[in-house]
C-alpha atoms as a PDB file:
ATOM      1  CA  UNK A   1      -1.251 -11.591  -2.909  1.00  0.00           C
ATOM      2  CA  UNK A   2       0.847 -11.875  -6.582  1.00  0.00           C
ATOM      3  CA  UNK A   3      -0.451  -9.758  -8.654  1.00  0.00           C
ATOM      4  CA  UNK A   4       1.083  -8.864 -12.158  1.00  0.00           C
ATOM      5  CA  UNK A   5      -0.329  -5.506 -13.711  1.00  0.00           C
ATOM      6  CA  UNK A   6       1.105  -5.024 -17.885  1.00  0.00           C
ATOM      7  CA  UNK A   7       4.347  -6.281 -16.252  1.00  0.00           C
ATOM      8  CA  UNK A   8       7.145  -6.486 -19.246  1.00  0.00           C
ATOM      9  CA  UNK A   9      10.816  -6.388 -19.665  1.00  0.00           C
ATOM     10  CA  UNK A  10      12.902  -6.080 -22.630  1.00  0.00           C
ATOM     11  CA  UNK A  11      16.339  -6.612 -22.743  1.00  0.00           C
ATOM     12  CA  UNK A  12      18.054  -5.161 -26.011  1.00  0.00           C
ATOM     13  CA  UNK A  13      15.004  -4.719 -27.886  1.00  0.00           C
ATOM     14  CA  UNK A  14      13.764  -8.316 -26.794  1.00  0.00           C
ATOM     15  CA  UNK A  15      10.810  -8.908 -24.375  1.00  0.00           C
ATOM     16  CA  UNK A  16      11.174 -11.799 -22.226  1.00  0.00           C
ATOM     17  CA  UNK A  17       7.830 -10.631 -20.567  1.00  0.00           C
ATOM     18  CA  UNK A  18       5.574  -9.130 -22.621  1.00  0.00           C
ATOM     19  CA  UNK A  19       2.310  -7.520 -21.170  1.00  0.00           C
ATOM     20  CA  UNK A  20       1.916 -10.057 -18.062  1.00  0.00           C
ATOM     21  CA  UNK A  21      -1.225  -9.936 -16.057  1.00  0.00           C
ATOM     22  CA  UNK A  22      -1.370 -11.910 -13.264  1.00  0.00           C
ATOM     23  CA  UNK A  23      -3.506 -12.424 -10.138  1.00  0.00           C
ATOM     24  CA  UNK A  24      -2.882 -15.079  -7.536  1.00  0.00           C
ATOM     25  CA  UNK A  25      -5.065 -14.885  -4.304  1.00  0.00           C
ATOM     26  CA  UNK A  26      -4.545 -16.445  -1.237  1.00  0.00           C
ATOM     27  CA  UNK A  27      -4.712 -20.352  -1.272  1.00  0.00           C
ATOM     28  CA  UNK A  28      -3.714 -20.308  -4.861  1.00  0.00           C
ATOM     29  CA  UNK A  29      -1.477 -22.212  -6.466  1.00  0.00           C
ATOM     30  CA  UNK A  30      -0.275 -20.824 -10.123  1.00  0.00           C
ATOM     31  CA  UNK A  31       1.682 -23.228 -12.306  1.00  0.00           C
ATOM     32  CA  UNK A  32       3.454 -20.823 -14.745  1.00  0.00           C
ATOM     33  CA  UNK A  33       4.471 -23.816 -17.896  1.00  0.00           C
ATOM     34  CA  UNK A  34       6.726 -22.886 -20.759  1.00  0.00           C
ATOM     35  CA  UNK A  35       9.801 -24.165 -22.818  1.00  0.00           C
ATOM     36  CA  UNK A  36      13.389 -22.613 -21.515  1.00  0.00           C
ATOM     37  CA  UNK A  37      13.156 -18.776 -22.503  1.00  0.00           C
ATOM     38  CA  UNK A  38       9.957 -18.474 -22.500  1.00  0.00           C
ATOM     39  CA  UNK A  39      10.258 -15.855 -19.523  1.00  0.00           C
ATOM     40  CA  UNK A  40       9.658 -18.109 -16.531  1.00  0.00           C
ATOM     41  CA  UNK A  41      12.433 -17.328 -14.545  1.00  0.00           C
ATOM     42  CA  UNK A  42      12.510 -13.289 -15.785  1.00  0.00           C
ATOM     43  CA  UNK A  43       9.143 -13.365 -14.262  1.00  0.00           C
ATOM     44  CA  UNK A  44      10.054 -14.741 -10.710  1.00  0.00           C
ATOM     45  CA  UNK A  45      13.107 -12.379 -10.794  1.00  0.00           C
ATOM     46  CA  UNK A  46      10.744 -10.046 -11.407  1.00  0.00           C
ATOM     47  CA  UNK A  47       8.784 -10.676  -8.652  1.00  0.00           C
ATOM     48  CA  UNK A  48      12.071 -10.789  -6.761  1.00  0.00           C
ATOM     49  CA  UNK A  49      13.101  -8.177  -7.693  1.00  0.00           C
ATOM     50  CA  UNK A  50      16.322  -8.797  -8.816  1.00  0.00           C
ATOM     51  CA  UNK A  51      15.533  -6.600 -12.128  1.00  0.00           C
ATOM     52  CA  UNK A  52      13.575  -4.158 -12.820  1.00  0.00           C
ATOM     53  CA  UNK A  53      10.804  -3.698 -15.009  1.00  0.00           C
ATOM     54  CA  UNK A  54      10.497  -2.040 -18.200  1.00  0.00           C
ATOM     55  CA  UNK A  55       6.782  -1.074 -17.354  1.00  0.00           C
ATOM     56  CA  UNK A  56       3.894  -2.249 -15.631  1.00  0.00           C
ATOM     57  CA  UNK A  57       3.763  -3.223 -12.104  1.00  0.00           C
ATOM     58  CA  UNK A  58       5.026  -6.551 -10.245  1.00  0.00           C
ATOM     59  CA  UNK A  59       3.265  -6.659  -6.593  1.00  0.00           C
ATOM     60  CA  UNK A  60       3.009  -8.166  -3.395  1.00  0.00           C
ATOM     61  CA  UNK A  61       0.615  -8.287  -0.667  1.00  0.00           C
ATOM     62  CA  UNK A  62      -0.197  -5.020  -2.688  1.00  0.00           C
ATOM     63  CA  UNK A  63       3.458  -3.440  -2.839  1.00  0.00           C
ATOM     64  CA  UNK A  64       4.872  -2.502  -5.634  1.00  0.00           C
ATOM     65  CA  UNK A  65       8.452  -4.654  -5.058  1.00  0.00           C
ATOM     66  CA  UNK A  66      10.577  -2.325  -7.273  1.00  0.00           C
ATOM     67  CA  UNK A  67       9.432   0.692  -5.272  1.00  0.00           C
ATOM     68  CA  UNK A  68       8.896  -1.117  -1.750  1.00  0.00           C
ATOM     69  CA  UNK A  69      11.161  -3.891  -1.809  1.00  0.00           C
ATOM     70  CA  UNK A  70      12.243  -4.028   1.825  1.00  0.00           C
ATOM     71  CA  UNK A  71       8.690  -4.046   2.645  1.00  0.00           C
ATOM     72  CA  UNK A  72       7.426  -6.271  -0.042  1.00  0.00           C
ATOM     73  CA  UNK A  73       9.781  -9.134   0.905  1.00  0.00           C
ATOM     74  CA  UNK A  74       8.733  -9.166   4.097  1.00  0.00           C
ATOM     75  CA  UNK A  75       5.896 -11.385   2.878  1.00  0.00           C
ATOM     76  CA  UNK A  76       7.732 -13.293   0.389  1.00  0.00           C
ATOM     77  CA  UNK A  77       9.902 -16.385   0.388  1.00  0.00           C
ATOM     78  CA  UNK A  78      11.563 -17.578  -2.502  1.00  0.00           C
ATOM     79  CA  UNK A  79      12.501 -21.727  -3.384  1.00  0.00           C
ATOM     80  CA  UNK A  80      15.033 -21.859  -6.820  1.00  0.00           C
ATOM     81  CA  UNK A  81      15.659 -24.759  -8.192  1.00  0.00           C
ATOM     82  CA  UNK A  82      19.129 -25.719  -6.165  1.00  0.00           C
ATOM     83  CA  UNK A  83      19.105 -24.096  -2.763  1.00  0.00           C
ATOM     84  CA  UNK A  84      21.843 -22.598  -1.501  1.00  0.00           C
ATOM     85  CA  UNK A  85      22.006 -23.872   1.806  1.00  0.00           C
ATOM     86  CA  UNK A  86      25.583 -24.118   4.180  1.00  0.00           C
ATOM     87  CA  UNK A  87      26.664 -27.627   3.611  1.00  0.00           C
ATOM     88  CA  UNK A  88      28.746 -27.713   7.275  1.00  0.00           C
ATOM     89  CA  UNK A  89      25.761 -26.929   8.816  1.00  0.00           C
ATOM     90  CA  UNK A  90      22.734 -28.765  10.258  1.00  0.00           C
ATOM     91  CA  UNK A  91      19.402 -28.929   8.955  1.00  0.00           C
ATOM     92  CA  UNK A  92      17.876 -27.274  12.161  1.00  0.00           C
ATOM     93  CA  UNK A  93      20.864 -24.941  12.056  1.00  0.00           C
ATOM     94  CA  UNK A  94      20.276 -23.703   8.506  1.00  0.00           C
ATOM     95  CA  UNK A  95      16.977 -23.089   9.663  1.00  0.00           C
ATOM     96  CA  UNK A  96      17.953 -20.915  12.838  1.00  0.00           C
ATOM     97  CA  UNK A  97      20.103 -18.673  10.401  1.00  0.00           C
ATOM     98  CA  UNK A  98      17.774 -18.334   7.803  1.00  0.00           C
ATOM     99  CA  UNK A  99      15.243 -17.751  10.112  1.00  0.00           C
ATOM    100  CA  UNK A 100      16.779 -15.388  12.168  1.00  0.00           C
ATOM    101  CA  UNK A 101      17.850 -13.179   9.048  1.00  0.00           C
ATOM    102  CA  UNK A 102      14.316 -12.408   8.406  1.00  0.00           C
ATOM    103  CA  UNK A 103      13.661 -11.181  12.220  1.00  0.00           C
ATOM    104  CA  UNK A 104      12.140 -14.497  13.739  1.00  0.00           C
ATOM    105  CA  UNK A 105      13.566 -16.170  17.096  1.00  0.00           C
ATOM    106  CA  UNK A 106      12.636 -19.972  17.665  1.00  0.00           C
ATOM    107  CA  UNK A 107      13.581 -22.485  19.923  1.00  0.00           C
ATOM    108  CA  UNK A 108      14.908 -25.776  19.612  1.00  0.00           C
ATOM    109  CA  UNK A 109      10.934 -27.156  19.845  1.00  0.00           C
ATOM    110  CA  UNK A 110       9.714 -24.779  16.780  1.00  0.00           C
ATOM    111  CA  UNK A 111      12.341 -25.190  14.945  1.00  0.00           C
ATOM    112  CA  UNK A 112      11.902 -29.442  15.484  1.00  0.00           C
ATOM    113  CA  UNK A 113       8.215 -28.068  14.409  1.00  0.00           C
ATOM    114  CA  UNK A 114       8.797 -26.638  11.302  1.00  0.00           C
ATOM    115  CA  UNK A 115      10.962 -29.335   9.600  1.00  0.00           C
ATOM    116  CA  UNK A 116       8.734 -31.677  11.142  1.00  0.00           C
ATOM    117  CA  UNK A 117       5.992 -30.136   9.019  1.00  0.00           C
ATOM    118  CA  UNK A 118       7.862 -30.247   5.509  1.00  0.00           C
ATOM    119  CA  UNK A 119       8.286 -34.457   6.579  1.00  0.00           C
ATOM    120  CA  UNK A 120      11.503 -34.092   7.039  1.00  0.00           C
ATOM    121  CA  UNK A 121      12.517 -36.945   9.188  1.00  0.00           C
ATOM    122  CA  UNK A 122      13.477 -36.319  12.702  1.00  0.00           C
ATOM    123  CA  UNK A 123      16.535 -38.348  12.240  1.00  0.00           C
ATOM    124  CA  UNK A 124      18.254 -36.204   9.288  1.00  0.00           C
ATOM    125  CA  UNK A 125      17.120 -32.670  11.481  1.00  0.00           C
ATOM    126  CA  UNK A 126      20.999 -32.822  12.987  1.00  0.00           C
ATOM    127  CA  UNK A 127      22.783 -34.528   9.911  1.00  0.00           C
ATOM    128  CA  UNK A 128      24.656 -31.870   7.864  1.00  0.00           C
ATOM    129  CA  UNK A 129      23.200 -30.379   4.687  1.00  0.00           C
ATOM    130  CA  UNK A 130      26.130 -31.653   2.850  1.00  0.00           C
ATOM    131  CA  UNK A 131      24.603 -35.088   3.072  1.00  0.00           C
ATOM    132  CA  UNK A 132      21.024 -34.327   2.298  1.00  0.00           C
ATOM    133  CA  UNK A 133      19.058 -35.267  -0.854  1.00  0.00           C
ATOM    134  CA  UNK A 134      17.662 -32.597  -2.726  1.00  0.00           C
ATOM    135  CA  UNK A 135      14.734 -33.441  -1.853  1.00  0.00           C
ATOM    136  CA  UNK A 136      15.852 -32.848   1.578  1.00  0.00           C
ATOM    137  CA  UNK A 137      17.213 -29.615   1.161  1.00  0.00           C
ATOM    138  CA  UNK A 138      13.804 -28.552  -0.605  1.00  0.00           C
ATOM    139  CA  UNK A 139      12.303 -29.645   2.446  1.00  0.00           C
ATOM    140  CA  UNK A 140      14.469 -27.103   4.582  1.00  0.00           C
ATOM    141  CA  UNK A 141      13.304 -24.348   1.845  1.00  0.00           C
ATOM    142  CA  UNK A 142       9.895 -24.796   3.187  1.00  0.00           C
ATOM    143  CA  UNK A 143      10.486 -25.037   6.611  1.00  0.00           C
ATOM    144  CA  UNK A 144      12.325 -21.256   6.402  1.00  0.00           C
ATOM    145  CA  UNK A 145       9.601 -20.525   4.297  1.00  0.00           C
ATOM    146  CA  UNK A 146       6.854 -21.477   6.987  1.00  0.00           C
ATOM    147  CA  UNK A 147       9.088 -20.336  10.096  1.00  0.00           C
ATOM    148  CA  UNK A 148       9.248 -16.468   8.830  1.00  0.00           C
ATOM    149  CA  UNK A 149       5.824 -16.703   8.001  1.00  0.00           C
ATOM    150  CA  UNK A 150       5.815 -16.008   4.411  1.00  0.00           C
ATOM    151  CA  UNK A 151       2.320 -15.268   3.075  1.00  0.00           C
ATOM    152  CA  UNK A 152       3.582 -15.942  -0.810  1.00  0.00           C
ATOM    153  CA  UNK A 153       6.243 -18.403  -2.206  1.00  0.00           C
ATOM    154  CA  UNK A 154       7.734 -17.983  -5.378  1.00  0.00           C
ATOM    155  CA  UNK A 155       9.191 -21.539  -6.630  1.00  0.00           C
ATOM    156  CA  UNK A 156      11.432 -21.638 -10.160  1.00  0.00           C
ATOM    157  CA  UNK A 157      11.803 -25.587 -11.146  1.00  0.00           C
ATOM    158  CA  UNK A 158      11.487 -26.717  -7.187  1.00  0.00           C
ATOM    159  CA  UNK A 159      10.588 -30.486  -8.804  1.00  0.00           C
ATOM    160  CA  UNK A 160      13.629 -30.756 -11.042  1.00  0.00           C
ATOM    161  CA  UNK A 161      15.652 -33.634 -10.189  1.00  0.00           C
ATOM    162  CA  UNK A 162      13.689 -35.492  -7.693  1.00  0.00           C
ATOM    163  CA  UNK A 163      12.454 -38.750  -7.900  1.00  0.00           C
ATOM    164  CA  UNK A 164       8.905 -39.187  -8.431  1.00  0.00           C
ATOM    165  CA  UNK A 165       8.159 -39.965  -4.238  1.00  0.00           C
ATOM    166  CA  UNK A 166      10.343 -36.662  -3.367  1.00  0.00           C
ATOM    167  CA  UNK A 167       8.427 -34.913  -6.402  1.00  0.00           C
ATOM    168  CA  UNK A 168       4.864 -36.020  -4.997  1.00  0.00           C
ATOM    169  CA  UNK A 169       5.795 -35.265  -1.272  1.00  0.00           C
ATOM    170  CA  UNK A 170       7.038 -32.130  -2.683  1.00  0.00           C
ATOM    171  CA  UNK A 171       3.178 -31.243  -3.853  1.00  0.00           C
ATOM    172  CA  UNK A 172       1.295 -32.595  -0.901  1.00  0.00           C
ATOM    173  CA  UNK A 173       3.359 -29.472   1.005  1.00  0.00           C
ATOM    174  CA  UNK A 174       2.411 -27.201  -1.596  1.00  0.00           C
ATOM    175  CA  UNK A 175      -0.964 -28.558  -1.222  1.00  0.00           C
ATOM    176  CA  UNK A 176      -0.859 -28.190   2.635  1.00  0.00           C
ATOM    177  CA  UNK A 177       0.363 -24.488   2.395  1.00  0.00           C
ATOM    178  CA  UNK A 178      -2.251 -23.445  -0.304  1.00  0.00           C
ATOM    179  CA  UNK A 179      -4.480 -24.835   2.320  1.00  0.00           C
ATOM    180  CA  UNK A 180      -2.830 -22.344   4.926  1.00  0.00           C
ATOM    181  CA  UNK A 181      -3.491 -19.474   3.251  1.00  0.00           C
ATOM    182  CA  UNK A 182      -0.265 -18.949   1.223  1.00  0.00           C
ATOM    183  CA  UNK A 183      -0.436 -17.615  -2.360  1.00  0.00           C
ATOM    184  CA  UNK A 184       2.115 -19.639  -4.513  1.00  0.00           C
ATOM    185  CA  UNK A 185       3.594 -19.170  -7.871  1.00  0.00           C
ATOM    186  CA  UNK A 186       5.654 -21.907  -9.646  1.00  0.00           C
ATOM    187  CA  UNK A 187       7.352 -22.083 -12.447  1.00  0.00           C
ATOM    188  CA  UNK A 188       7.767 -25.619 -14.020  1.00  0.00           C
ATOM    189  CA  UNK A 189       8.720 -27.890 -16.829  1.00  0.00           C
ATOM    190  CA  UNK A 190       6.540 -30.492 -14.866  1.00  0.00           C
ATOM    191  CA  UNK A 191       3.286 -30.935 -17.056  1.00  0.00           C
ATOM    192  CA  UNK A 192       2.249 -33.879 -14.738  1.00  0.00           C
ATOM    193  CA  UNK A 193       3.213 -32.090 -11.264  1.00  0.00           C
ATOM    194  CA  UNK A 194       1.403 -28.949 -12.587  1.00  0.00           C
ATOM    195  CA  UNK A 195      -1.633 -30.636 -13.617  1.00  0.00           C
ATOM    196  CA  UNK A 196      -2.116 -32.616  -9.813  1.00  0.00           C
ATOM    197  CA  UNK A 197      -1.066 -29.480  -7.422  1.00  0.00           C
ATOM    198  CA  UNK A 198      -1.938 -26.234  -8.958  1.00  0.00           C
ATOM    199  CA  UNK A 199      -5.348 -24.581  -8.597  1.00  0.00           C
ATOM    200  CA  UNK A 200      -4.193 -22.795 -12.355  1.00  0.00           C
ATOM    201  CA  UNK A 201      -2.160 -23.243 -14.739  1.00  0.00           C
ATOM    202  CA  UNK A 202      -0.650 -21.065 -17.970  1.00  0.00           C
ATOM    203  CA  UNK A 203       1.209 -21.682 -20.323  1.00  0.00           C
ATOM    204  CA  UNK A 204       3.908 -18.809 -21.439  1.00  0.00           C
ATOM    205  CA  UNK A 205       5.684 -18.542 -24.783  1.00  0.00           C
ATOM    206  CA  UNK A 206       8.488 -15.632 -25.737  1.00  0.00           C
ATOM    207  CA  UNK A 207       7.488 -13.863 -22.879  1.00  0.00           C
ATOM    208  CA  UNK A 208       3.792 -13.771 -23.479  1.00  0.00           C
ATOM    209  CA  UNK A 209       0.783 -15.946 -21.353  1.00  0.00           C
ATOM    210  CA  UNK A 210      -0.702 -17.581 -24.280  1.00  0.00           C
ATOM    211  CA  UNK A 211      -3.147 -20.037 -21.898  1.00  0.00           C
ATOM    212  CA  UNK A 212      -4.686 -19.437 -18.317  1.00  0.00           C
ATOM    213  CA  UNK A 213      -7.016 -23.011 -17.569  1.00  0.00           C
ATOM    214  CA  UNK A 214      -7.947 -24.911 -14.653  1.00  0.00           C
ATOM    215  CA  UNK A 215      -6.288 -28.240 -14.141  1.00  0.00           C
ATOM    216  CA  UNK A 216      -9.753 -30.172 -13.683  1.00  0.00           C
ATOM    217  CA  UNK A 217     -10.856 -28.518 -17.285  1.00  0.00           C
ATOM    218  CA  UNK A 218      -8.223 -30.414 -18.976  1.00  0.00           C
ATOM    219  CA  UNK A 219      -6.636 -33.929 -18.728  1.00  0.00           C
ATOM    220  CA  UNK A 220      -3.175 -35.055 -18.667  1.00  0.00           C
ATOM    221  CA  UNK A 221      -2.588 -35.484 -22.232  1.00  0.00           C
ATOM    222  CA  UNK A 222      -4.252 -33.168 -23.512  1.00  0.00           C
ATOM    223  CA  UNK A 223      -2.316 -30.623 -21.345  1.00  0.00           C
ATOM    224  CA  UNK A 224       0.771 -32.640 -22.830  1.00  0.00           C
ATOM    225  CA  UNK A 225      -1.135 -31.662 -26.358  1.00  0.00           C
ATOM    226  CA  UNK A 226      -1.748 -28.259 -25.649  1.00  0.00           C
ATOM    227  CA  UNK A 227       1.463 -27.378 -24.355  1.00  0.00           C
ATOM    228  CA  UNK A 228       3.653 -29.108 -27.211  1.00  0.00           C
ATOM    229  CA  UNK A 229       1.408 -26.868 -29.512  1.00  0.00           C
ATOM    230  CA  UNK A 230       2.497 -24.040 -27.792  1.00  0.00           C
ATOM    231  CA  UNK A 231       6.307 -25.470 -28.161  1.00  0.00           C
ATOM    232  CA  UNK A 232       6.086 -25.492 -32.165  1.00  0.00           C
END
């Protein structure tokens, strides 16, 4: 559903992503680790689409997203690390726009449904965004992520800055969705968050995926060793 093929980008004779093979099936969820610059975010972008590759292919669902990307984002929802959501309106109102820019039509009942499903309490579903936690507002994220039906979520630091009860509600939805299907690919600082919700992890450094593991292969601090190796 993400699948990376010799995907690289250089920027002035720099790679930020050097070489990347990736390949994240349905259910999956990859935790992408790595210090700032490692090429965490150029990858999601990537993904995205919001720059193009130097070579190799990024795909979803199949598509190649710099040749299809109309097409490609059809399956694909996207969570960065402060969502830009209208502070004026509603919960359940951000989710009726969002929702209905990607072609979906809900009533007042689904749309209840869908934040209901994130935990988002019933009582904040009419309270302005302005007011929300973050942890709210990621909550929202999902919920337009769920209503238009998106088949693989790209997160970029979705944990940073919650407090360790939003941060492990947080992963019990990611856990939910993995088991609904949805491919997932997050990148993360969060060595702990990585090591209790993904189904992978790897570890990149100046650009390059220098560990794939499984989280039960490894405990937590010797993930904590492994990665601070990878830091020097």
């Amino acid at each position: 559903m993400i699948q990376a093929r010799h995907l690289s980008k250089n920027y002035n004779g720099k790679e930020a992503v050097k070489n990347l093979n990736l390949n994240i099936r349905p259910g999956e969820i990859f935790c992408l680790l790595g210090a700032n610059g490692a090429g965490k975010t150029t990858t999601i972008n990537l993904f995205l689409n919001f720059i193009q590759p130097s070579s190799g292919e990024a795909l979803i669902n199949g598509l190649n997203v710099a040749q299809q990307p109309t097409k490609s984002k059809q399956y694909l929802a996207y969570l960065p690390e402060n969502l830009q959501l209208y502070p004026n309106l509603t919960g359940l109102e951000n989710l009726d726009y969002f929702s209905g820019l990607a072609g979906k039509s809900y009533d007042q009942s689904e749309l209840t449904q869908f934040l209901k499903t994130t935990g988002l309490q019933e009582s904040a579903h009419g309270e302005y965004v302005k007011r929300y936690s973050k942890g709210m507002r990621q909550k929202v994220g999902i919920a337009i992520a769920l209503a238009k039906g998106a088949k693989a979520l790209l997160l970029d630091e979705p944990t940073s800055g919650l407090d360790p009860k939003a941060a492990n509600e947080f992963g019990a939805i990611l856990r939910q969705l993995s088991e609904d299907g949805v491919a997932i690919l997050m990148a993360t600082h969060d060595l702990f968050r990585a090591k209790e919700t993904g189904t992978d992890i790897g570890i990149m450094r100046d650009g390059v995926l220098v560990e794939q593991l499984k989280p039960q292969d490894i405990g937590h601090a010797d993930l904590e060793k492994l990665y601070l190796t990878h830091m020097n």
